[in-house]
C-alpha atoms as a PDB file:
ATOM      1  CA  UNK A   1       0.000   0.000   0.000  1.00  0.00           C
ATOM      2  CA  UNK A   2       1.759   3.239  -0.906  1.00  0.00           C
ATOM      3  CA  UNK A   3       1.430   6.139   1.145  1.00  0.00           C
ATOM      4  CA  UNK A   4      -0.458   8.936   0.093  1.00  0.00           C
ATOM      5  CA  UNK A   5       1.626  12.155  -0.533  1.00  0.00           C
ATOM      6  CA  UNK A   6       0.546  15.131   1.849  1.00  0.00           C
ATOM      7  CA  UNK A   7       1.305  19.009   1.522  1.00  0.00           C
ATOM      8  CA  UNK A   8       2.029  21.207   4.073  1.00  0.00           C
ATOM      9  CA  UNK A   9       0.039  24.121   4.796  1.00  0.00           C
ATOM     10  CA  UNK A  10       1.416  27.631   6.516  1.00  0.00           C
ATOM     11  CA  UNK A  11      -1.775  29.617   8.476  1.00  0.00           C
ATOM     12  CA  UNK A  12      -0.284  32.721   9.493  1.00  0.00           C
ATOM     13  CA  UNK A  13      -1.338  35.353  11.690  1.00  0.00           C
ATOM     14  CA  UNK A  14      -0.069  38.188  14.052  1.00  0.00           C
ATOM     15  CA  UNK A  15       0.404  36.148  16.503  1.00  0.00           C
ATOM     16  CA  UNK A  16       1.363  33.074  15.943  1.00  0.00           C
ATOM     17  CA  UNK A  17       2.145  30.988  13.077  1.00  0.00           C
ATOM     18  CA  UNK A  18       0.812  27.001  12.249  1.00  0.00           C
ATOM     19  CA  UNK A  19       1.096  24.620   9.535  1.00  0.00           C
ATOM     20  CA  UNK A  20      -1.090  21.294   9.042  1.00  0.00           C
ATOM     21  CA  UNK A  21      -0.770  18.876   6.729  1.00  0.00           C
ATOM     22  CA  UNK A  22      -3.617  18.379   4.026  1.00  0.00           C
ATOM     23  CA  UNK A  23      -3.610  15.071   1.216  1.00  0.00           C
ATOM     24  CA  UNK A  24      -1.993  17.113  -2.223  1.00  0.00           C
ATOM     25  CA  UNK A  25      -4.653  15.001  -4.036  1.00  0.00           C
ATOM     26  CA  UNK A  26      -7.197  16.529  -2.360  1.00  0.00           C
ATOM     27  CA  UNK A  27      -6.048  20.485  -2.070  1.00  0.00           C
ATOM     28  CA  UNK A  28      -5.448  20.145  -6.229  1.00  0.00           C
ATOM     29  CA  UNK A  29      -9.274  19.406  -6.404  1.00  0.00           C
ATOM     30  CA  UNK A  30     -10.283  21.959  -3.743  1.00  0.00           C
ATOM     31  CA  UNK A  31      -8.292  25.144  -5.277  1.00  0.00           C
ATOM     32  CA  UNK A  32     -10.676  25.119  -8.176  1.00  0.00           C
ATOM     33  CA  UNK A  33     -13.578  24.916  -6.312  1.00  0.00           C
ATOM     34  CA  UNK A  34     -12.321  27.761  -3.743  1.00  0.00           C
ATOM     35  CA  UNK A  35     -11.443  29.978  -7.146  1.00  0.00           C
ATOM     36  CA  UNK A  36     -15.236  29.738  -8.320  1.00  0.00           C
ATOM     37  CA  UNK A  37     -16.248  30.116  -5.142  1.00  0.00           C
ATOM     38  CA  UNK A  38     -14.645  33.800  -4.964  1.00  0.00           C
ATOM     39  CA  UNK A  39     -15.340  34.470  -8.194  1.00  0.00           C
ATOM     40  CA  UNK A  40     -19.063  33.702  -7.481  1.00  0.00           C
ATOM     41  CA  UNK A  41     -19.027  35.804  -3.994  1.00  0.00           C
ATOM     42  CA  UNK A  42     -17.702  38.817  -5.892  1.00  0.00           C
ATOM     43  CA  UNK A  43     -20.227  38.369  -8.626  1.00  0.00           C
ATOM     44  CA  UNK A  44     -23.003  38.106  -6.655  1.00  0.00           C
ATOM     45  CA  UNK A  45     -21.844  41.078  -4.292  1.00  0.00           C
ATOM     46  CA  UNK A  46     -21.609  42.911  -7.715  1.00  0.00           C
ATOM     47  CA  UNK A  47     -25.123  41.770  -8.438  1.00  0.00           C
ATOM     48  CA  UNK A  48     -26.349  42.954  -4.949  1.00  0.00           C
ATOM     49  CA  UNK A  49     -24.837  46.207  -4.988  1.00  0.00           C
ATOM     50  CA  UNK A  50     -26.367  46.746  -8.682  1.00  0.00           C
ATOM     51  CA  UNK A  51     -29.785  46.012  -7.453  1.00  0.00           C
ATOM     52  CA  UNK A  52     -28.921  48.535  -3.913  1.00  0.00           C
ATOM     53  CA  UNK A  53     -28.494  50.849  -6.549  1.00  0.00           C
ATOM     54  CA  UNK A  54     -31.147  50.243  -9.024  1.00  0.00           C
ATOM     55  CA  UNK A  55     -33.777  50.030  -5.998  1.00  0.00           C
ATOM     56  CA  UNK A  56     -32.766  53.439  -4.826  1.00  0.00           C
ATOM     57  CA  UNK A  57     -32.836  54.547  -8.395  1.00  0.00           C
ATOM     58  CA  UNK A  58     -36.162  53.578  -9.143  1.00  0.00           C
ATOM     59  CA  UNK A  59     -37.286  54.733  -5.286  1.00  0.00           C
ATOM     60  CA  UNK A  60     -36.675  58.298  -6.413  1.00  0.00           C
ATOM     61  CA  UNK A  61     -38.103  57.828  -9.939  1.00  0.00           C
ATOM     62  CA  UNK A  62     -41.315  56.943  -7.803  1.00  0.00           C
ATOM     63  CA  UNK A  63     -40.925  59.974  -5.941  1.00  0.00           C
ATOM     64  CA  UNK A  64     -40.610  61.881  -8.864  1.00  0.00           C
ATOM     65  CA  UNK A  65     -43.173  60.300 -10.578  1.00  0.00           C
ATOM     66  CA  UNK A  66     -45.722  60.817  -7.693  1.00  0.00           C
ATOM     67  CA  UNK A  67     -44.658  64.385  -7.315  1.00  0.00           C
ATOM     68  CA  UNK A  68     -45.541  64.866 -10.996  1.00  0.00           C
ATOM     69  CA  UNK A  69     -48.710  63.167 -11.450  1.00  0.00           C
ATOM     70  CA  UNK A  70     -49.900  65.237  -8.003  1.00  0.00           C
ATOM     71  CA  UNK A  71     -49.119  68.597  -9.743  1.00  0.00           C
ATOM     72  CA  UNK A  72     -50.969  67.502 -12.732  1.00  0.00           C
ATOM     73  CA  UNK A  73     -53.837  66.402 -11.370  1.00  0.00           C
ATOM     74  CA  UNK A  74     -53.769  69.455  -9.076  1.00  0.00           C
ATOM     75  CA  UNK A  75     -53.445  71.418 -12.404  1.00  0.00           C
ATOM     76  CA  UNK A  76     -56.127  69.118 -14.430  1.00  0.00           C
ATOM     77  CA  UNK A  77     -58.725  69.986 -11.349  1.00  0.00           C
ATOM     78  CA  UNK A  78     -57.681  73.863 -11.613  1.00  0.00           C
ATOM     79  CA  UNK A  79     -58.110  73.903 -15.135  1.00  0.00           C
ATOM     80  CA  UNK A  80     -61.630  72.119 -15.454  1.00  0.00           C
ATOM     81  CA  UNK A  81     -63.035  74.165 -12.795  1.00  0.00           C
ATOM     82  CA  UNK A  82     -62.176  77.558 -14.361  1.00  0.00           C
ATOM     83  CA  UNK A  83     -63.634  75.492 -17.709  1.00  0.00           C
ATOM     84  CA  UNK A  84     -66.992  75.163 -15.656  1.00  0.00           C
ATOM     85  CA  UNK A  85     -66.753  78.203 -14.615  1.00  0.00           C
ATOM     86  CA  UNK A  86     -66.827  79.682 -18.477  1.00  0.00           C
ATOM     87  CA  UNK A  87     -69.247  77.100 -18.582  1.00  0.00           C
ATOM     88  CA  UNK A  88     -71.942  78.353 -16.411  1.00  0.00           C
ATOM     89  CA  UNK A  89     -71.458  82.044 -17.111  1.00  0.00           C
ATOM     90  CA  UNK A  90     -72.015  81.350 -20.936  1.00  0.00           C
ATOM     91  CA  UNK A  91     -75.017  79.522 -19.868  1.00  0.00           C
ATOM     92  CA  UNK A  92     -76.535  82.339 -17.986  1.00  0.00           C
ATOM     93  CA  UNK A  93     -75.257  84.912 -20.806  1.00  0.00           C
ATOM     94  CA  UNK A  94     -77.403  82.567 -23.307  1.00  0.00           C
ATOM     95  CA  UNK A  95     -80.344  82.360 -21.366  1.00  0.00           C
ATOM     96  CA  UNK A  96     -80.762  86.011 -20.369  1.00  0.00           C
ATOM     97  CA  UNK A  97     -79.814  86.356 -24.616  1.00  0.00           C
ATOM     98  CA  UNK A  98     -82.563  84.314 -25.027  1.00  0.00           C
ATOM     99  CA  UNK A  99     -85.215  85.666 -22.602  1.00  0.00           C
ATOM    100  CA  UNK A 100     -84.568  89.283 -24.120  1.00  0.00           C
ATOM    101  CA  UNK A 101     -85.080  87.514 -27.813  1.00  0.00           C
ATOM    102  CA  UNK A 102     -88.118  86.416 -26.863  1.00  0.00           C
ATOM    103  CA  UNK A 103     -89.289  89.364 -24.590  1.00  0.00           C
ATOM    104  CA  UNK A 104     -88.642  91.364 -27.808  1.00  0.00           C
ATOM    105  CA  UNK A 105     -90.530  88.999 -29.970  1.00  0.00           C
ATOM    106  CA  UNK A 106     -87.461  88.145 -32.259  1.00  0.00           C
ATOM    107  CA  UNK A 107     -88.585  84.628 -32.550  1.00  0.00           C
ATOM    108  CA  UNK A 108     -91.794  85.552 -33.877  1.00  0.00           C
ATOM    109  CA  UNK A 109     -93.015  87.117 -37.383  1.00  0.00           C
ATOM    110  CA  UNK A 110     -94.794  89.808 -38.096  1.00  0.00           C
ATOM    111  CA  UNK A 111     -98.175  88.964 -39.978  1.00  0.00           C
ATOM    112  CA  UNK A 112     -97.704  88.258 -43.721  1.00  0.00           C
ATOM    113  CA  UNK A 113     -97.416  91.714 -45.637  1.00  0.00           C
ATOM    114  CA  UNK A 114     -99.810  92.538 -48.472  1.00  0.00           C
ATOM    115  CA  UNK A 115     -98.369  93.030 -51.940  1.00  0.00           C
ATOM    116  CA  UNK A 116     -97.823  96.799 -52.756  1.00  0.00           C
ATOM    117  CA  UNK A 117    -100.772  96.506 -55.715  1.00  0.00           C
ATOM    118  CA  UNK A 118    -101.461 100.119 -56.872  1.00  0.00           C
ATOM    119  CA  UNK A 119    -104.801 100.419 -54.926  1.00  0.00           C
ATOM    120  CA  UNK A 120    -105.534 102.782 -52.390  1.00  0.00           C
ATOM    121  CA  UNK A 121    -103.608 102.003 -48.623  1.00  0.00           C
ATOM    122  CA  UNK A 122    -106.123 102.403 -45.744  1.00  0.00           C
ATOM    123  CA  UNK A 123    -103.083 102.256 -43.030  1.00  0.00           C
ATOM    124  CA  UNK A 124     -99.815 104.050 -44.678  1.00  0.00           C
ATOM    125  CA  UNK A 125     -98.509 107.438 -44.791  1.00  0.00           C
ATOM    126  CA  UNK A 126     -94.832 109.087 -43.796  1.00  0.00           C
ATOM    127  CA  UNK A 127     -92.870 111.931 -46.089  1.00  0.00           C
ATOM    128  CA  UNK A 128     -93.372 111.572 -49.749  1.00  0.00           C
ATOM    129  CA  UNK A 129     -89.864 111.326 -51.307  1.00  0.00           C
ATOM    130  CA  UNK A 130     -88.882 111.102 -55.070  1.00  0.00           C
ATOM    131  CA  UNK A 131     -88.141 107.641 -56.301  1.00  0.00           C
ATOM    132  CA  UNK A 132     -84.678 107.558 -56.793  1.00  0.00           C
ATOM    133  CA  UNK A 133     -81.547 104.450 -57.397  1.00  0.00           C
ATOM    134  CA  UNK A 134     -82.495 101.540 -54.744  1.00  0.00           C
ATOM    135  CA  UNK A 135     -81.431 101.796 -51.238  1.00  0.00           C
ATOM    136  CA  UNK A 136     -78.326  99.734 -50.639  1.00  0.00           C
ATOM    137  CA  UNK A 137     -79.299  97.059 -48.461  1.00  0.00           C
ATOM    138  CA  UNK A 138     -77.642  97.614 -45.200  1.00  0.00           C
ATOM    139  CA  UNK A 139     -77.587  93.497 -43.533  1.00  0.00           C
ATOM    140  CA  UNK A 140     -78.065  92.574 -40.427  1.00  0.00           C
ATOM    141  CA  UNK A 141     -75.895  93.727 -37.484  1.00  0.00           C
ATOM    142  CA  UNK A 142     -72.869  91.257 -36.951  1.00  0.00           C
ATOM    143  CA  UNK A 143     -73.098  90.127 -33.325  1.00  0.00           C
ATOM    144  CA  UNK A 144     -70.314  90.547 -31.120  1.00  0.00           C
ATOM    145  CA  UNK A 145     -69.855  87.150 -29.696  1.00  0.00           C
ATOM    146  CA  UNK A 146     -68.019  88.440 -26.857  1.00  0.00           C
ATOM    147  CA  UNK A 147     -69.956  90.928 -25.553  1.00  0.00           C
ATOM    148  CA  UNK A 148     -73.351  89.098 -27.179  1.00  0.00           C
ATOM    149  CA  UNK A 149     -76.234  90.441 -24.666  1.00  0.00           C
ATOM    150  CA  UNK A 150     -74.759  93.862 -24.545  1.00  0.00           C
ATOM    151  CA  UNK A 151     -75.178  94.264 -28.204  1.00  0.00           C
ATOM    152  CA  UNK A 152     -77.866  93.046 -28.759  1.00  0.00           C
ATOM    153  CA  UNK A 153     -79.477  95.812 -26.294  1.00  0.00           C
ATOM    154  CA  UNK A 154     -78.512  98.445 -28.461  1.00  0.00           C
ATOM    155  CA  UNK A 155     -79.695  96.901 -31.381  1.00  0.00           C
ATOM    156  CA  UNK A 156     -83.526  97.264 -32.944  1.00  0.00           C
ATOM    157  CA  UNK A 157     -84.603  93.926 -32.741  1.00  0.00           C
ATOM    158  CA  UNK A 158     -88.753  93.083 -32.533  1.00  0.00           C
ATOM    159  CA  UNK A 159     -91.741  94.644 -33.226  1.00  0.00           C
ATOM    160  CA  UNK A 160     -92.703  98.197 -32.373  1.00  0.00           C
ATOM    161  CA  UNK A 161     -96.349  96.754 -32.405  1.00  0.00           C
ATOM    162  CA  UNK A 162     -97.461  92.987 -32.681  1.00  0.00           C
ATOM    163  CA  UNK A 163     -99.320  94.200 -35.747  1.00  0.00           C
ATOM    164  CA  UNK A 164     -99.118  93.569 -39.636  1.00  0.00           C
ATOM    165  CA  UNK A 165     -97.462  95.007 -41.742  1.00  0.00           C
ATOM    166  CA  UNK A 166     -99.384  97.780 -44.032  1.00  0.00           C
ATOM    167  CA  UNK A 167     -97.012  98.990 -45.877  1.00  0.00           C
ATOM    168  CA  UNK A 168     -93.387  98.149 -46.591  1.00  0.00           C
ATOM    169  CA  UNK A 169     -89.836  99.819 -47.358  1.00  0.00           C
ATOM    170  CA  UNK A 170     -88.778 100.828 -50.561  1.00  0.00           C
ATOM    171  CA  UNK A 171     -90.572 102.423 -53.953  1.00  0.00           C
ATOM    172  CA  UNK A 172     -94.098 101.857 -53.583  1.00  0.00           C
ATOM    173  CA  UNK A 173     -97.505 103.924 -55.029  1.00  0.00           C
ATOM    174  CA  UNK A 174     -98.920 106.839 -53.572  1.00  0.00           C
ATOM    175  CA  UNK A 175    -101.042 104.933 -50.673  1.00  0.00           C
ATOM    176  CA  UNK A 176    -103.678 108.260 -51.133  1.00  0.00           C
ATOM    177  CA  UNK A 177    -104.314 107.613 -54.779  1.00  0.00           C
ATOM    178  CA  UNK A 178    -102.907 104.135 -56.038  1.00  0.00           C
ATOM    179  CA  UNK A 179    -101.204 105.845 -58.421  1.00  0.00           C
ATOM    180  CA  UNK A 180     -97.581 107.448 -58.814  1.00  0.00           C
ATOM    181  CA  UNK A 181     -94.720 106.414 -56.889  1.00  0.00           C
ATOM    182  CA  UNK A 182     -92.455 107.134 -53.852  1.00  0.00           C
ATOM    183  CA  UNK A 183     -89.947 106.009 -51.791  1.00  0.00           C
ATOM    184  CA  UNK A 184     -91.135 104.961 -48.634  1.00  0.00           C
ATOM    185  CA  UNK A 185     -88.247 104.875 -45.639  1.00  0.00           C
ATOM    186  CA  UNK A 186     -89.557 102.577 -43.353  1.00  0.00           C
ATOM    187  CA  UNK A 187     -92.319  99.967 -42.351  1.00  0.00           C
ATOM    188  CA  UNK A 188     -95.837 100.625 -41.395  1.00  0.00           C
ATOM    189  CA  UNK A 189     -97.264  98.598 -39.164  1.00  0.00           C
ATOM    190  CA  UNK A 190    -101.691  98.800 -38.788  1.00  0.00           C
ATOM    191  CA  UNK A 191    -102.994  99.692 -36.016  1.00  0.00           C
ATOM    192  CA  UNK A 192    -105.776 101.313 -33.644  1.00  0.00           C
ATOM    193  CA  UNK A 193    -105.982 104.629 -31.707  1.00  0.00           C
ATOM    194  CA  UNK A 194    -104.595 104.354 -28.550  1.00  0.00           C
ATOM    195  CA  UNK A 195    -102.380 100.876 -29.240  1.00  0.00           C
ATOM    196  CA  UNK A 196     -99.257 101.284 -27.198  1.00  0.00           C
ATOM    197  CA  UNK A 197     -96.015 101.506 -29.301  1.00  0.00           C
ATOM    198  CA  UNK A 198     -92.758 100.261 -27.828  1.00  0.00           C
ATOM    199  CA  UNK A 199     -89.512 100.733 -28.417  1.00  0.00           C
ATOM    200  CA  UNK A 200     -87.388  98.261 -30.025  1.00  0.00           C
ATOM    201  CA  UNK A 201     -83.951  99.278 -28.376  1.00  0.00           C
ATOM    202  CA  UNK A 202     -81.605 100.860 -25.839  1.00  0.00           C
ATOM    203  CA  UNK A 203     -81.175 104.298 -25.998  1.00  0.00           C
ATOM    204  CA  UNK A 204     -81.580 108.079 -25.357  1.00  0.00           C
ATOM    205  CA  UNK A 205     -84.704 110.228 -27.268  1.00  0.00           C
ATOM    206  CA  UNK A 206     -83.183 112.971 -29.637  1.00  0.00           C
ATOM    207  CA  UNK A 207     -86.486 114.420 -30.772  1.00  0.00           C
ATOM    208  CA  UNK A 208     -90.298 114.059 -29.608  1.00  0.00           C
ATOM    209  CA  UNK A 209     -92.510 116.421 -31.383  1.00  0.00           C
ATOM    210  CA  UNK A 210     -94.386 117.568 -34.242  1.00  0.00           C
ATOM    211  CA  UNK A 211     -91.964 116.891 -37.927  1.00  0.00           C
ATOM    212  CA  UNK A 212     -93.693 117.395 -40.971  1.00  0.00           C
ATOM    213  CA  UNK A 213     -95.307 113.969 -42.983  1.00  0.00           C
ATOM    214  CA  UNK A 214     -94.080 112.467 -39.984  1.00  0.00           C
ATOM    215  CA  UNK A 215     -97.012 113.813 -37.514  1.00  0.00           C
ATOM    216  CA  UNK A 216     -96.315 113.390 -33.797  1.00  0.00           C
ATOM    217  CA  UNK A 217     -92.989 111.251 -34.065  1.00  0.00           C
ATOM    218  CA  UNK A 218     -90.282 110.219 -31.208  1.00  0.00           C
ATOM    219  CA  UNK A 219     -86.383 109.628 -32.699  1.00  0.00           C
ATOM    220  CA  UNK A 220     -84.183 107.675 -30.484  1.00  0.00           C
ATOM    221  CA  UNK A 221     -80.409 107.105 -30.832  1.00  0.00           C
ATOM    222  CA  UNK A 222     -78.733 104.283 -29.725  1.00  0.00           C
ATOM    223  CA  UNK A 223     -75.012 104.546 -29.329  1.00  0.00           C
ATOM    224  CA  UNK A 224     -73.849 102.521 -32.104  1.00  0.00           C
ATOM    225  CA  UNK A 225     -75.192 104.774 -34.830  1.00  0.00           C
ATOM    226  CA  UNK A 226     -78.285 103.354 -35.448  1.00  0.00           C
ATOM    227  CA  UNK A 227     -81.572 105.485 -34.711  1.00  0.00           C
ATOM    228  CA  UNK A 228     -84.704 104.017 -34.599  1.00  0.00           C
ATOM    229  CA  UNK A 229     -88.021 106.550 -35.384  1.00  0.00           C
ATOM    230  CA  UNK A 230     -91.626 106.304 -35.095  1.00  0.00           C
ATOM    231  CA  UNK A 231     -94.038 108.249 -36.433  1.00  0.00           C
ATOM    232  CA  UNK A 232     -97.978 109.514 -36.870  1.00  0.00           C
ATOM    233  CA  UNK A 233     -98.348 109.000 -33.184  1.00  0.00           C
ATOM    234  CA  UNK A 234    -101.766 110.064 -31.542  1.00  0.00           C
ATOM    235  CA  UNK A 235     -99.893 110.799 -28.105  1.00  0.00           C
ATOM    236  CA  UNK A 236     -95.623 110.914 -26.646  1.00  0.00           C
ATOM    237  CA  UNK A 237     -94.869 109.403 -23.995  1.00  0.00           C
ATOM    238  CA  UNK A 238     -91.317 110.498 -23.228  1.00  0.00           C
ATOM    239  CA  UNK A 239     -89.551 113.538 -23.609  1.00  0.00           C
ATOM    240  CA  UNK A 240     -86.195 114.365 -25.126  1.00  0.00           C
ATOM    241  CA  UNK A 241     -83.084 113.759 -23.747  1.00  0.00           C
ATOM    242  CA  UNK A 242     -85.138 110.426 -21.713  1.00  0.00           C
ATOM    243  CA  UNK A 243     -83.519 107.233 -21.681  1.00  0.00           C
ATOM    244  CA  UNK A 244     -85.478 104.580 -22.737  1.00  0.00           C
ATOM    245  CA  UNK A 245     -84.949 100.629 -22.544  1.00  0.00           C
ATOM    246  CA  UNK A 246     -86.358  98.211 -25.007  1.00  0.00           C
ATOM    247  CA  UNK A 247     -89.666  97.523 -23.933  1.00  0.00           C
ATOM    248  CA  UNK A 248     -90.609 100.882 -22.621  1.00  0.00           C
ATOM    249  CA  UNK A 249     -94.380 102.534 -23.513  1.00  0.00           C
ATOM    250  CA  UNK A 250     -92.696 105.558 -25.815  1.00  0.00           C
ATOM    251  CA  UNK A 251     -96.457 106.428 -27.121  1.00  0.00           C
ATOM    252  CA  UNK A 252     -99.487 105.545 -28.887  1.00  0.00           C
ATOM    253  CA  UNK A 253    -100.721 104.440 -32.340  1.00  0.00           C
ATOM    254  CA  UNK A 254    -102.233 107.413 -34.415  1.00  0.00           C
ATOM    255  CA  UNK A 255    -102.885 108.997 -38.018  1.00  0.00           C
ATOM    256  CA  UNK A 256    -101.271 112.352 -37.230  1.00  0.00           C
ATOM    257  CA  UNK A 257     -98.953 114.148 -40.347  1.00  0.00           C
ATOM    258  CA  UNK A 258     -99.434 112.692 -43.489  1.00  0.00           C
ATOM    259  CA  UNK A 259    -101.377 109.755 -43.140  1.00  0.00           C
ATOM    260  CA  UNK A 260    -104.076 107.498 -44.812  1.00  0.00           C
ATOM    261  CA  UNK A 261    -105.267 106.015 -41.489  1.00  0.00           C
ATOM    262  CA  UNK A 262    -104.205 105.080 -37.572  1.00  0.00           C
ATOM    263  CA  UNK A 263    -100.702 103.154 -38.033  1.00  0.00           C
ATOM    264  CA  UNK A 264     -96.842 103.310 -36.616  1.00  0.00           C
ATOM    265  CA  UNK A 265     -94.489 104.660 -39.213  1.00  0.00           C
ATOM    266  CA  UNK A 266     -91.190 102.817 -37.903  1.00  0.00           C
ATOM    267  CA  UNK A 267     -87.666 103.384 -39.452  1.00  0.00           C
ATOM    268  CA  UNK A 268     -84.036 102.179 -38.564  1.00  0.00           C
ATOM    269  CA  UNK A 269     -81.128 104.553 -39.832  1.00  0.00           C
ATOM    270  CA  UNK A 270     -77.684 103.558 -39.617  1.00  0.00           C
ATOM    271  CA  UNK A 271     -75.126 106.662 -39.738  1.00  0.00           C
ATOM    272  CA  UNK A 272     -78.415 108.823 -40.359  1.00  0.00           C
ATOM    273  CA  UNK A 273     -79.353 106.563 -43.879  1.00  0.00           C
ATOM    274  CA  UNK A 274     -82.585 104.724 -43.774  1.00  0.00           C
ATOM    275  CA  UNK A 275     -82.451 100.556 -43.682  1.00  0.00           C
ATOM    276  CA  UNK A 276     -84.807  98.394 -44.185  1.00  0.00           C
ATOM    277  CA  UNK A 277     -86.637  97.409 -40.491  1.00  0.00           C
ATOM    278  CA  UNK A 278     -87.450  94.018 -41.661  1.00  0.00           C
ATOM    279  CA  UNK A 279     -84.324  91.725 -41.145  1.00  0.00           C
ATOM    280  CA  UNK A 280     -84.491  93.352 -37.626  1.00  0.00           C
ATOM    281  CA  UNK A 281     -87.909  92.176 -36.858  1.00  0.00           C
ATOM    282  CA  UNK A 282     -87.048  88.591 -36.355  1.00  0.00           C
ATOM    283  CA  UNK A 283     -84.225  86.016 -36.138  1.00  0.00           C
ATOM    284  CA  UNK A 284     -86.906  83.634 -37.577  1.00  0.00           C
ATOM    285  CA  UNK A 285     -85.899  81.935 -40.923  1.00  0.00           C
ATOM    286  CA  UNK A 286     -89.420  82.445 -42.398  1.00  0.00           C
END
């Protein structure tokens, strides 16, 4: 039996110093198996310092994360309550818009108007002028969308009367006779003595008195250049330099001036120019 060959092994430390002997055979197969196992210790402690790292990484990525989404919802909330906000204060704006539209009558039209036929007129009348080129036609007043209700205050919108119409704007035949022609500057709108008349707009009375063809007639100016007029009046009910709101009593049907019978004379003028009234008596499509 041969004897097995044996190493000797030196432990060494501040103190002291040993040796023991260990079987060669067995130390060769043990160093490569103590190699890995530093090579795996250092690997792993690699590995666990990576994930130390990563962790603390991805802690403050959370942090950052949570910080972020906080603000924006913060901001998101902010944002779609100031929306709602807009929201309800457009919603009012419309419906007091749409409470004056209807208050005014805008939503309604005036009775069908009789074609201008050449026979006599039993409810027309107003200044007599010579027929001359064709009024431009003027439009409708472009709505500020802004500032909606405001503008639409100062604008002539309705009927002076919830009457039809006698008589319209334009050339037309001498309502006395049937025959001839003239230019007739506004609308007139049939009526009986005494009917109240109402004003169509906002705005301040200019004039309320006695004006030639006109009769008894009150002139009111809004502030956007428009006036509105109406005339042949059996009685005034303001006086000038009165502010007036649309709506108010400004006086009564008649057939004073130059007149065929009791009616209103009505006219808009833009920049002192007569308009037609009609696109301004309703925002109905008929």
């Amino acid at each position: 039996m041969s004897k097995s060959k044996r190493s000797t092994v030196l432990i060494v430390d501040p103190n002291q110093t040993q040796s023991i002997e260990v079987n060669t055979q067995l130390l060769r197969h043990l160093k490569p198996i103590l190699m890995g196992l530093g090579i795996a210790t250092v690997v792993l402690s690699i590995g666990v310092v990576s994930l130390v790292i990563r962790n603390y990484t991805t802690t403050k990525d959370n942090q950052a994360l949570r910080q972020k989404v906080g603000d924006l919802e913060g901001y998101t909330s902010a944002e779609v309550n100031a929306k709602i906000n807009e929201l309800r204060k457009s919603e009012k704006a419309v419906l007091e818009l749409q409470n004056y539209l209807q208050e005014r009558g805008a939503f309604t039209p005036p009775p069908q108007k009789p074609i201008d036929d050449g026979k006599p007129n039993s409810a027309a009348g107003g200044p007599a002028l010579k027929i001359s080129a064709p009024m431009p036609f003027m439009g409708s007043f472009a709505q500020n969308t802004q500032n909606l209700l405001e503008a639409v205050k100062k604008m002539p919108l309705g009927l002076p009367a919830p009457t039809e119409i006698s008589s319209r704007f334009g050339n037309r035949f001498n309502p006395f006779t049937g025959g001839g022609g003239e230019f007739h500057p506004g609308l007139d709108f049939r009526g009986e003595i005494g009917d109240p008349i109402k004003s169509t707009a906002s705005g301040m009375v200019n004039f309320a008195g006695y004006q030639n063809g006109y009769g008894n007639v009150v002139r009111i100016s809004l502030d956007n250049g428009y006036e509105i007029l109406f005339g042949h009046m059996s009685e005034i009910d303001v006086r000038q330099g009165q502010t007036v709101h649309a709506g108010d009593m400004v006086g009564k049907v008649g057939s004073t001036g130059r007149s065929t019978g009791p009616h209103i004379h009505y006219e808009i003028r833009k920049d002192g120019t007569p308009i037609d009234p009609e696109p301004f008596l309703t925002l109905s499509s008929r």
